[in-house]
PDB file of N, CA and C in Angstrom:
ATOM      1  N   UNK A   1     128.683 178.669 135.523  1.00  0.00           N
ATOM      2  CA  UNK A   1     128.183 179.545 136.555  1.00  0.00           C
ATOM      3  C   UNK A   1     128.423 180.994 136.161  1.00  0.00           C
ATOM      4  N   UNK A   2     127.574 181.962 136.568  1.00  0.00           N
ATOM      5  CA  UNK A   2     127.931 183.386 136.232  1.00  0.00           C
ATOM      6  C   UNK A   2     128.248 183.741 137.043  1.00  0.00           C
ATOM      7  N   UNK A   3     129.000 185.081 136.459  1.00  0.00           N
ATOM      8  CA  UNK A   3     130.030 185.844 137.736  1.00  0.00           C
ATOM      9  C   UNK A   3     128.801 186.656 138.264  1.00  0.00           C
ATOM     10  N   UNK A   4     128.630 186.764 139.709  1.00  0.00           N
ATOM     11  CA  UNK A   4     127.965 187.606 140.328  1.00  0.00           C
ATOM     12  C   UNK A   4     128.117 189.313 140.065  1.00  0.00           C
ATOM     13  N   UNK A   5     127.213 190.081 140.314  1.00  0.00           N
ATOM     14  CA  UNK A   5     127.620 190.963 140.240  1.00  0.00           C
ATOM     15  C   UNK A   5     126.788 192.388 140.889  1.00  0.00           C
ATOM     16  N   UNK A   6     127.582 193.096 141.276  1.00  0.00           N
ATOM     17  CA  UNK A   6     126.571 194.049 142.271  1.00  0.00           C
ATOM     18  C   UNK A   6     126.826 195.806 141.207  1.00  0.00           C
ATOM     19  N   UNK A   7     125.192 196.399 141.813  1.00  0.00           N
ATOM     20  CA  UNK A   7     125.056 197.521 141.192  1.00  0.00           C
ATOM     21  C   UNK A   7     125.317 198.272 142.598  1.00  0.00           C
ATOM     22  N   UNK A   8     126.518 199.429 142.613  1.00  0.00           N
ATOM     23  CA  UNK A   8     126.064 200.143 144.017  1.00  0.00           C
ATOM     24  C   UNK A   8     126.429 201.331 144.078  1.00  0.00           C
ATOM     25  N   UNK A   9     125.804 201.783 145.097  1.00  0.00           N
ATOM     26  CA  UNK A   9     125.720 203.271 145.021  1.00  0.00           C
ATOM     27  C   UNK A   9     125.743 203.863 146.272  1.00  0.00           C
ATOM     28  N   UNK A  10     127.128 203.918 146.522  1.00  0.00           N
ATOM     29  CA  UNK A  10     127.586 204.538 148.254  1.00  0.00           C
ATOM     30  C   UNK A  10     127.157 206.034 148.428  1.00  0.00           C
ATOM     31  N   UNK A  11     126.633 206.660 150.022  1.00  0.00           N
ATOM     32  CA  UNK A  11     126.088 207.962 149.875  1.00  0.00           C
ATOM     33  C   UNK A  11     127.022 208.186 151.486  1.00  0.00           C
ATOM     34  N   UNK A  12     128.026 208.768 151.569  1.00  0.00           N
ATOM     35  CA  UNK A  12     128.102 209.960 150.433  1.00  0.00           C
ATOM     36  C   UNK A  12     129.433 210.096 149.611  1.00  0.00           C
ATOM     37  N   UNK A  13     129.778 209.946 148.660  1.00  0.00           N
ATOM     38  CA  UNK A  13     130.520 210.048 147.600  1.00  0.00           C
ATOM     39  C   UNK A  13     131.754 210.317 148.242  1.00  0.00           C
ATOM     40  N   UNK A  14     131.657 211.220 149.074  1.00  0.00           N
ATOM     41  CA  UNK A  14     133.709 212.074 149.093  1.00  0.00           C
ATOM     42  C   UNK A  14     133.974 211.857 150.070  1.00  0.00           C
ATOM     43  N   UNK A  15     133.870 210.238 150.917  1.00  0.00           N
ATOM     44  CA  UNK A  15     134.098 209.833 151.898  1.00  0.00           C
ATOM     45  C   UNK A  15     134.722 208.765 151.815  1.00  0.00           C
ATOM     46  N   UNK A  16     136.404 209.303 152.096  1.00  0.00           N
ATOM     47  CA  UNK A  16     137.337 207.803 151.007  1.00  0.00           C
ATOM     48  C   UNK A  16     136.984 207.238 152.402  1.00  0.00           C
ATOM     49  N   UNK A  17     137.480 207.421 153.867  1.00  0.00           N
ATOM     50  CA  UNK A  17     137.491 206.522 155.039  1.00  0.00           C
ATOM     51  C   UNK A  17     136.450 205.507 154.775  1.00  0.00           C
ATOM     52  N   UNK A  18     135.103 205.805 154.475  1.00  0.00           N
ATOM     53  CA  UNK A  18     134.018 205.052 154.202  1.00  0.00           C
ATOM     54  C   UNK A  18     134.037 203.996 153.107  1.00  0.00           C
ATOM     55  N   UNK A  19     134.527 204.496 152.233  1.00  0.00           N
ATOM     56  CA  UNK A  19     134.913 203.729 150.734  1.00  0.00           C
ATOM     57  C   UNK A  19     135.971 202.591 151.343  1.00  0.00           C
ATOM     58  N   UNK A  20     136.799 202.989 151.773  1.00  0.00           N
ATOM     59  CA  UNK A  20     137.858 201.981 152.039  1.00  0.00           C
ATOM     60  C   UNK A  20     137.407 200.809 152.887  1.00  0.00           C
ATOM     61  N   UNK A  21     136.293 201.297 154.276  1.00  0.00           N
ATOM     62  CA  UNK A  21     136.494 199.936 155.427  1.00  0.00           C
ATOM     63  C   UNK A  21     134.850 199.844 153.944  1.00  0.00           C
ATOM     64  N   UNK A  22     134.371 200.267 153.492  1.00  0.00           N
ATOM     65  CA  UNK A  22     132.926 198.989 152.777  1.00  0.00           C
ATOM     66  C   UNK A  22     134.187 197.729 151.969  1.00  0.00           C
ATOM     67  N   UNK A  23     135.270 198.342 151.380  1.00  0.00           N
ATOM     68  CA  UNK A  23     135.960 197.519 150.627  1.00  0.00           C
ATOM     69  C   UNK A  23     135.892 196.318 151.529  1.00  0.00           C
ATOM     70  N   UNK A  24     136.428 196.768 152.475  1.00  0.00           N
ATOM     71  CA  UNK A  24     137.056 195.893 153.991  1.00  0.00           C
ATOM     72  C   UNK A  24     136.255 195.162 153.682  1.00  0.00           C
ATOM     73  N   UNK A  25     134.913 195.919 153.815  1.00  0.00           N
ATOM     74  CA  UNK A  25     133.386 194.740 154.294  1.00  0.00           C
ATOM     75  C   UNK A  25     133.485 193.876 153.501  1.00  0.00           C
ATOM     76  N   UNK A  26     133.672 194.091 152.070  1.00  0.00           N
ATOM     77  CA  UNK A  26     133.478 193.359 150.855  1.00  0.00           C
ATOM     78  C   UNK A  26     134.210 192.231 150.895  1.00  0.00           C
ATOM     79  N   UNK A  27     135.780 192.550 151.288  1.00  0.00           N
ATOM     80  CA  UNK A  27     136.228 191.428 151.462  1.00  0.00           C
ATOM     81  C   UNK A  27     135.957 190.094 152.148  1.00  0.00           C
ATOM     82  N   UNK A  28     135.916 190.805 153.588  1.00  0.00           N
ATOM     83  CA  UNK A  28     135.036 190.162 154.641  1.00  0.00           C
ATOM     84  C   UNK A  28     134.226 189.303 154.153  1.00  0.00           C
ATOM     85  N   UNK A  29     133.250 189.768 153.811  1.00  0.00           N
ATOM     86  CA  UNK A  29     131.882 189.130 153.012  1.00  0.00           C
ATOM     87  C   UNK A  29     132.068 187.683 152.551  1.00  0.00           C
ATOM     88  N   UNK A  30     133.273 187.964 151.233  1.00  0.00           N
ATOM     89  CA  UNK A  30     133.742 187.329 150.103  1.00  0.00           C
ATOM     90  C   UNK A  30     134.114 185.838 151.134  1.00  0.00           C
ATOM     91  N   UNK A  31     134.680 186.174 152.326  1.00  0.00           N
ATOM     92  CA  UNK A  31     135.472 184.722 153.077  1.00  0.00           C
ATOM     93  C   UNK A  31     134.562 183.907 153.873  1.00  0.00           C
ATOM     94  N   UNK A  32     133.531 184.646 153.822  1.00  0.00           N
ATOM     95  CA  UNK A  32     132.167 184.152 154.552  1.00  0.00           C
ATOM     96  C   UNK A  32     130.960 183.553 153.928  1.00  0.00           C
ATOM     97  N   UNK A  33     130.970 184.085 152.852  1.00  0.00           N
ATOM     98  CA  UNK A  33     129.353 183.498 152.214  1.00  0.00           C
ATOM     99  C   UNK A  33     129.817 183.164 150.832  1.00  0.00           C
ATOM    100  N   UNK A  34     129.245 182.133 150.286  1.00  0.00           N
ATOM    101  CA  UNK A  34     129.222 182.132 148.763  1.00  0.00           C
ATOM    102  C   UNK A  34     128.759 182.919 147.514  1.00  0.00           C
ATOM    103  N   UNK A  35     127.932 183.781 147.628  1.00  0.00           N
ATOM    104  CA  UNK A  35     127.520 184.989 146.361  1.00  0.00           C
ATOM    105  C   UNK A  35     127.038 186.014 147.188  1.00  0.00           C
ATOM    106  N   UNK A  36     129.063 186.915 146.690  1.00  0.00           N
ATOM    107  CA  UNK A  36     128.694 188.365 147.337  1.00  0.00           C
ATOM    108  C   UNK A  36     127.709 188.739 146.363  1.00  0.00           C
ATOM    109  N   UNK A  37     126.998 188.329 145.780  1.00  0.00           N
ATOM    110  CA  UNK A  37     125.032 189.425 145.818  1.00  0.00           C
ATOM    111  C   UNK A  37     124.461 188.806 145.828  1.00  0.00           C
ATOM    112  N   UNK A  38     124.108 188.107 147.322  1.00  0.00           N
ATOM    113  CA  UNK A  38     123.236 187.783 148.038  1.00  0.00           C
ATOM    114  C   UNK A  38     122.734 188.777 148.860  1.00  0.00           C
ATOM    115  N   UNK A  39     121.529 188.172 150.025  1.00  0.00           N
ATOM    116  CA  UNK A  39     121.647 189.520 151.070  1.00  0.00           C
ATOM    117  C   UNK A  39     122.174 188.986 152.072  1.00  0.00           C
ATOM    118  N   UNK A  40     122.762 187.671 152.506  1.00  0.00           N
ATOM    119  CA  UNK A  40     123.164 187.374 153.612  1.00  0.00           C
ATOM    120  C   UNK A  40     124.825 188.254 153.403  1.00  0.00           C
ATOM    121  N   UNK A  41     125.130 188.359 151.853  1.00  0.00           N
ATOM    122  CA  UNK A  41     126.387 189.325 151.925  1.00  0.00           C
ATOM    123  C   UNK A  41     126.083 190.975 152.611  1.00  0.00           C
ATOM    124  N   UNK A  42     125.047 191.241 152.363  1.00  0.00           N
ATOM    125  CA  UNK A  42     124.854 192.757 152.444  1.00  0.00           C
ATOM    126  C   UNK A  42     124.296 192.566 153.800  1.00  0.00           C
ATOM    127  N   UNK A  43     124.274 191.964 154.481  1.00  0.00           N
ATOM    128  CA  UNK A  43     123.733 192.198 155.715  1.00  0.00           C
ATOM    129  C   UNK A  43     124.738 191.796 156.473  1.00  0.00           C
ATOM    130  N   UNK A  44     126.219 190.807 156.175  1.00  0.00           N
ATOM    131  CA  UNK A  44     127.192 191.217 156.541  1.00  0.00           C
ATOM    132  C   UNK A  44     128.121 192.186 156.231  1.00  0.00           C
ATOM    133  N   UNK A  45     128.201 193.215 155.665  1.00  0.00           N
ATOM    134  CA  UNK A  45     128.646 194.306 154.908  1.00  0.00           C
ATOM    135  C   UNK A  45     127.933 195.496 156.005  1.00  0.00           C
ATOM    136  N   UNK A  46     126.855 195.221 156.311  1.00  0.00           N
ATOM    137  CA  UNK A  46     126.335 196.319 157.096  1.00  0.00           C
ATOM    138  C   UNK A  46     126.593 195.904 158.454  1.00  0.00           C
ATOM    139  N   UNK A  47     126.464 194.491 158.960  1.00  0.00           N
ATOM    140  CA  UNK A  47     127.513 194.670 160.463  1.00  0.00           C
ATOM    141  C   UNK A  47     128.952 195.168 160.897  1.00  0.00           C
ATOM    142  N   UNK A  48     129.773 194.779 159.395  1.00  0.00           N
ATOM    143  CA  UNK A  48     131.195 195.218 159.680  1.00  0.00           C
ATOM    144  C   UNK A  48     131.300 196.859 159.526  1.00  0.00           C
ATOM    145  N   UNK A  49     130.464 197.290 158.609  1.00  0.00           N
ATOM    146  CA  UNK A  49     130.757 198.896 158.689  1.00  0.00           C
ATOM    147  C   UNK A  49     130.017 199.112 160.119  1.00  0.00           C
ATOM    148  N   UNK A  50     129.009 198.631 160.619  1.00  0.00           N
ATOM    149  CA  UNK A  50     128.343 199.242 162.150  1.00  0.00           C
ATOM    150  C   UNK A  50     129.255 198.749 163.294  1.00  0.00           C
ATOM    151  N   UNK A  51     129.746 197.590 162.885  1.00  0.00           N
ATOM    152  CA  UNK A  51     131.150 197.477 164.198  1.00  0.00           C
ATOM    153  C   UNK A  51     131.839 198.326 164.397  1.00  0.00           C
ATOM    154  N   UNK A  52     132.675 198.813 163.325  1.00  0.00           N
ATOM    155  CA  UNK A  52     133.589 199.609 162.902  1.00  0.00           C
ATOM    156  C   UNK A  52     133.913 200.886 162.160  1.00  0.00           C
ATOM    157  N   UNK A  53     132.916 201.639 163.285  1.00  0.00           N
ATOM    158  CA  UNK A  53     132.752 202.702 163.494  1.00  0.00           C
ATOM    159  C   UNK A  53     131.921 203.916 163.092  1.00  0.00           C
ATOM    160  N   UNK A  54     130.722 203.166 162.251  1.00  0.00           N
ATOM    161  CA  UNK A  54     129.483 203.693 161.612  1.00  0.00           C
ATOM    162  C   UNK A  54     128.486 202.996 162.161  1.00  0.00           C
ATOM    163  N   UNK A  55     127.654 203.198 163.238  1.00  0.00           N
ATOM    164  CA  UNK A  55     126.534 202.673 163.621  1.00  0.00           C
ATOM    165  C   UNK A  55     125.493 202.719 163.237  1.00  0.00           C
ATOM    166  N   UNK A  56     125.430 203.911 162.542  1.00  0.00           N
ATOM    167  CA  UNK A  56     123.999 204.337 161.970  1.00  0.00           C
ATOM    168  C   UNK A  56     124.041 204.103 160.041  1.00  0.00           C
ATOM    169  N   UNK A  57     125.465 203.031 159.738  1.00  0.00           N
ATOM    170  CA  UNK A  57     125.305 202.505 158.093  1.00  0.00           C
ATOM    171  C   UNK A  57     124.155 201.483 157.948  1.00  0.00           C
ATOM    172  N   UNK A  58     123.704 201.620 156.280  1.00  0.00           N
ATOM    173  CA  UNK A  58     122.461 200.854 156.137  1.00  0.00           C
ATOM    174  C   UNK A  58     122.798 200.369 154.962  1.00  0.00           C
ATOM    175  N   UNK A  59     122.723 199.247 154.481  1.00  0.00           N
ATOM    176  CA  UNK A  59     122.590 198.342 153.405  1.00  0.00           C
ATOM    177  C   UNK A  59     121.906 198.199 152.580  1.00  0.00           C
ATOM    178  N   UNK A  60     121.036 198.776 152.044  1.00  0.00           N
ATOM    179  CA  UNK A  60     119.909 197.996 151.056  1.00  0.00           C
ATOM    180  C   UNK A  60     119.855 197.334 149.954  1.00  0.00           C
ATOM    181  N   UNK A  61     119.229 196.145 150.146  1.00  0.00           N
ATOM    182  CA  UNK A  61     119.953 195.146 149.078  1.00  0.00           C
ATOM    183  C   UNK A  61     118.171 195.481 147.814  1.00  0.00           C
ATOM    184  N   UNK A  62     118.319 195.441 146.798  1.00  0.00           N
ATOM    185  CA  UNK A  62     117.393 195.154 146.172  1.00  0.00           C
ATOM    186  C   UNK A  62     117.896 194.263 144.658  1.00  0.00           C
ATOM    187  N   UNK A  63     116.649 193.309 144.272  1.00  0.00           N
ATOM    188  CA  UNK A  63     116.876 192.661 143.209  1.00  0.00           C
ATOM    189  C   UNK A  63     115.703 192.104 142.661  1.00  0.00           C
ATOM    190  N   UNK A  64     115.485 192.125 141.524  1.00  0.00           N
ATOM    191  CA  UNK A  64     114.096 191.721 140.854  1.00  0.00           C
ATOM    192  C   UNK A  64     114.597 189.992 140.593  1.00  0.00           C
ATOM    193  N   UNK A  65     113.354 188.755 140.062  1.00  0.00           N
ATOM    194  CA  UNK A  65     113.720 187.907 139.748  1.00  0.00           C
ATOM    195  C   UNK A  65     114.432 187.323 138.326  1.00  0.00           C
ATOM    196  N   UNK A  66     114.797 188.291 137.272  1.00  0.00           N
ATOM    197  CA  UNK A  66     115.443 188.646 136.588  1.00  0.00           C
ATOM    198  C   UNK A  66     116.907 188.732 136.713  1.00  0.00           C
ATOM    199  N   UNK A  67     116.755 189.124 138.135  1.00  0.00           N
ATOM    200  CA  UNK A  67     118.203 189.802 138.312  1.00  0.00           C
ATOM    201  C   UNK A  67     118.422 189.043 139.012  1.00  0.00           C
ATOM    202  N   UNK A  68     117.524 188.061 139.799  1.00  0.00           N
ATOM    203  CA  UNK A  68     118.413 187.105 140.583  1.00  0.00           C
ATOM    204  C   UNK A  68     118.711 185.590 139.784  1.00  0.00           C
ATOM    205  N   UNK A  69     118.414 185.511 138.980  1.00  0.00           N
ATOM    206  CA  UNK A  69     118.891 184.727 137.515  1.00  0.00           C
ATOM    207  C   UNK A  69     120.012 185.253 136.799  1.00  0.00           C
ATOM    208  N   UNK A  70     119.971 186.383 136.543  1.00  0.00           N
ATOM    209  CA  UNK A  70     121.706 186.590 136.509  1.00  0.00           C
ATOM    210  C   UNK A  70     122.483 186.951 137.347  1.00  0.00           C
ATOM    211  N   UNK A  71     122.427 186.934 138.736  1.00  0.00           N
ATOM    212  CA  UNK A  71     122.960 186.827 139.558  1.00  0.00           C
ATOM    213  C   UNK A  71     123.379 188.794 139.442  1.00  0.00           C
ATOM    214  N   UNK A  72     122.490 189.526 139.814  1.00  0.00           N
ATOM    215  CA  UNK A  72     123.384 191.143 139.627  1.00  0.00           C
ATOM    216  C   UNK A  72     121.752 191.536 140.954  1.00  0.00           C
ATOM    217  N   UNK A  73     122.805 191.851 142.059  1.00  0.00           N
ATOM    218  CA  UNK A  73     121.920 192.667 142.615  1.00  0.00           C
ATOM    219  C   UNK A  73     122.447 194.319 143.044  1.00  0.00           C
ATOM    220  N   UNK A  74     121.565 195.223 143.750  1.00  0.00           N
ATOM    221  CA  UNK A  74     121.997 196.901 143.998  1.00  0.00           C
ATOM    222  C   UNK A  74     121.795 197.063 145.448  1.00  0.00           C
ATOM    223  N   UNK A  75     123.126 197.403 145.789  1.00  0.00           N
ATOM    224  CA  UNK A  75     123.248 198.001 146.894  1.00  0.00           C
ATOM    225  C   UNK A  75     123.408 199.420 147.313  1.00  0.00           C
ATOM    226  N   UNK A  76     122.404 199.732 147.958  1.00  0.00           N
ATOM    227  CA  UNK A  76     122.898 201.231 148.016  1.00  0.00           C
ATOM    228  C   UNK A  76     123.158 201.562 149.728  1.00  0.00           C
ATOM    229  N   UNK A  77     124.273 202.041 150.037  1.00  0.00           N
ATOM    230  CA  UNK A  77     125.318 201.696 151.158  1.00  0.00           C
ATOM    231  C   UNK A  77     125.373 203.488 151.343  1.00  0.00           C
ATOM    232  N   UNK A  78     124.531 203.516 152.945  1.00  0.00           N
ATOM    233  CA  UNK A  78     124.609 204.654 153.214  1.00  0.00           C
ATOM    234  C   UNK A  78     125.372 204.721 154.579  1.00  0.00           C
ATOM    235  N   UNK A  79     126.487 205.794 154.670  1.00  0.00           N
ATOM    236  CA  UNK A  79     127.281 206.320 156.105  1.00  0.00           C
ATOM    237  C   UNK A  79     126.225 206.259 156.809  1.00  0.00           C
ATOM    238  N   UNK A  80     124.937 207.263 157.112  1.00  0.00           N
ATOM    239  CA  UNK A  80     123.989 207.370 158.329  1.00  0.00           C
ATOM    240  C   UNK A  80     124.829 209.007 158.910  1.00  0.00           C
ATOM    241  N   UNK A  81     123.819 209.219 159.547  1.00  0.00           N
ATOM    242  CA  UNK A  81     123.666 210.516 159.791  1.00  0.00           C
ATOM    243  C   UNK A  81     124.945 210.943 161.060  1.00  0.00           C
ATOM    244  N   UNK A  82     124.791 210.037 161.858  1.00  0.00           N
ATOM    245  CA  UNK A  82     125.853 210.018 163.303  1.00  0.00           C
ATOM    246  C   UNK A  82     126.515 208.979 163.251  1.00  0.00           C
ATOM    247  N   UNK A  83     128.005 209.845 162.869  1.00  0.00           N
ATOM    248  CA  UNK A  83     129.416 209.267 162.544  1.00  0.00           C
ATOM    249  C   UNK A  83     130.275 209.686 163.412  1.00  0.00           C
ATOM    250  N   UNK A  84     129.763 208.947 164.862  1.00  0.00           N
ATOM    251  CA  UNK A  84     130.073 210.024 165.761  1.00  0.00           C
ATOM    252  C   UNK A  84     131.236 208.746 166.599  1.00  0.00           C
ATOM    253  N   UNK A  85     131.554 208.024 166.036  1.00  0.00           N
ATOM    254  CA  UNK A  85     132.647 207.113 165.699  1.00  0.00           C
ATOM    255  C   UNK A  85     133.263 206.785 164.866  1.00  0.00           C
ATOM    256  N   UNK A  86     133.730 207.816 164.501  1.00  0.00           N
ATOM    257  CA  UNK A  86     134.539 208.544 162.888  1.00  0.00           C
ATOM    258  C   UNK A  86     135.949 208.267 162.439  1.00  0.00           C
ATOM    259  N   UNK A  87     136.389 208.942 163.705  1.00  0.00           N
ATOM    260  CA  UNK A  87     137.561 208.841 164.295  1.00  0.00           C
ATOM    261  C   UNK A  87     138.000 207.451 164.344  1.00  0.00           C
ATOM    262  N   UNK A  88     137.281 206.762 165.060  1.00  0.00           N
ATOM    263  CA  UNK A  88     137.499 205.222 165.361  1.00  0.00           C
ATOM    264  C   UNK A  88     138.041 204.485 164.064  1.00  0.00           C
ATOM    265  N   UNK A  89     137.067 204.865 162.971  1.00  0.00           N
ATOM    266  CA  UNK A  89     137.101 204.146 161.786  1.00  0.00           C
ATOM    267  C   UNK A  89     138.506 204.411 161.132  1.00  0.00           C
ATOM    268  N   UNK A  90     138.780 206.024 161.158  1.00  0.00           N
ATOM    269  CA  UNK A  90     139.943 206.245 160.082  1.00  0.00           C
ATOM    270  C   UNK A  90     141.011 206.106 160.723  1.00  0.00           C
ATOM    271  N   UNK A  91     141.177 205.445 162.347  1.00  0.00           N
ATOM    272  CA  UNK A  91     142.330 205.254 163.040  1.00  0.00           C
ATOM    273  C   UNK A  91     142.638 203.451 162.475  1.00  0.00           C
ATOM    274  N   UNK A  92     141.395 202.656 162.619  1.00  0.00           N
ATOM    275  CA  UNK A  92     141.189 201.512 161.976  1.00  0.00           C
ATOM    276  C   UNK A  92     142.225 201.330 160.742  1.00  0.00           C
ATOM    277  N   UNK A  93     141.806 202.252 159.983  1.00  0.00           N
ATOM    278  CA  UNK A  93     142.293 202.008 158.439  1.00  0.00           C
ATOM    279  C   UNK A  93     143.472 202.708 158.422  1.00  0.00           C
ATOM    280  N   UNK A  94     143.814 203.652 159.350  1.00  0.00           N
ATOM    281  CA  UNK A  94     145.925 203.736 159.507  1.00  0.00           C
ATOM    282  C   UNK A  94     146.490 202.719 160.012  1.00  0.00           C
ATOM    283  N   UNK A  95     145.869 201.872 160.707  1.00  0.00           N
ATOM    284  CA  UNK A  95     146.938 200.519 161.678  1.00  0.00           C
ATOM    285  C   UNK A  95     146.687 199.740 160.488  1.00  0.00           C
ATOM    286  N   UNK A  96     145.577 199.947 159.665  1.00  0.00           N
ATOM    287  CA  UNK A  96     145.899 198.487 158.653  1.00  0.00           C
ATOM    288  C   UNK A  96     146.698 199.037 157.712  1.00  0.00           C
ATOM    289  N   UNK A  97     146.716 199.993 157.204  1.00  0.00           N
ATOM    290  CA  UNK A  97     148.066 200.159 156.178  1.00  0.00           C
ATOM    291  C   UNK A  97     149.436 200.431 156.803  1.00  0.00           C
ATOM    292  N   UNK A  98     149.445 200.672 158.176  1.00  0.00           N
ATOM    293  CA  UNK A  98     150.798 200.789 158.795  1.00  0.00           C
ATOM    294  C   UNK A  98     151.234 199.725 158.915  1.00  0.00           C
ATOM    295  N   UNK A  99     150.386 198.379 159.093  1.00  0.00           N
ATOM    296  CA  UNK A  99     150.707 197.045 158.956  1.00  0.00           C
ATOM    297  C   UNK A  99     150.986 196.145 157.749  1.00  0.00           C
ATOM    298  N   UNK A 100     150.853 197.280 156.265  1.00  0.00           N
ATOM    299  CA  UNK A 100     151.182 196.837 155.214  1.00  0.00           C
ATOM    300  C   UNK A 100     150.149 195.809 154.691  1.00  0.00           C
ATOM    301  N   UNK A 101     149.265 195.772 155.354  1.00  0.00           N
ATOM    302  CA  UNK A 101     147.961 194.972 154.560  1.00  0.00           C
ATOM    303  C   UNK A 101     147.372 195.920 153.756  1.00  0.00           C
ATOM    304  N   UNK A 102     146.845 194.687 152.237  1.00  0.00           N
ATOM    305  CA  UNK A 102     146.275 196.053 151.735  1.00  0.00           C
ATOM    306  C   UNK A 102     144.931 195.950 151.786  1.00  0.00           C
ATOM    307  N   UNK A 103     144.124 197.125 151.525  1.00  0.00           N
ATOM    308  CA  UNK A 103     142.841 197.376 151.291  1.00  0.00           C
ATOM    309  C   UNK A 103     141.818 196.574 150.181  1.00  0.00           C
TER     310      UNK A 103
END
């Protein structure tokens, strides 16, 4: 079997809070579906960042049939414009490292 594998490209770059809960998502993902690059992964990846505190994040999964033979698809994982539950998120990700779980 080949190792799956994703191309991605988070927008916007200098947004560790964001970087950290997609990790979250990723994990998430990983306990739920069988090939994180699928889109049933990326479309859970985009509920957990819109739960939790980005409503307006978007997922886009793309993959040619090439690429879904080697198993490599691209996600490009955008914040969204109104992060107007911001706060919410980076309070999120202090109770989980105050709880010593890691990221």
């Amino acid at each position: 079997m080949m190792t799956p594998r994703l191309r991605l490209r988070l927008v916007p770059q200098d947004d560790l809070a964001f970087h950290e809960l997609f990790q979250r998502a990723c994990l998430a993902a990983c306990n739920e579906v069988t090939d994180i690059d699928s889109r049933a992964a990326a479309d859970m990846v985009q509920g957990y960042l819109r739960s939790h505190g980005y409503p307006d994040a978007r997922v886009t999964y793309t993959r040619s049939y090439d690429e879904f033979v080697k198993h490599v698809s691209h996600w490009l994982v955008i914040r969204g414009d109104n992060s107007h539950r911001l706060e919410q998120a980076h309070e999120s990700i202090r109770e989980h490292k105050e709880a010593g779980r890691s990221i």
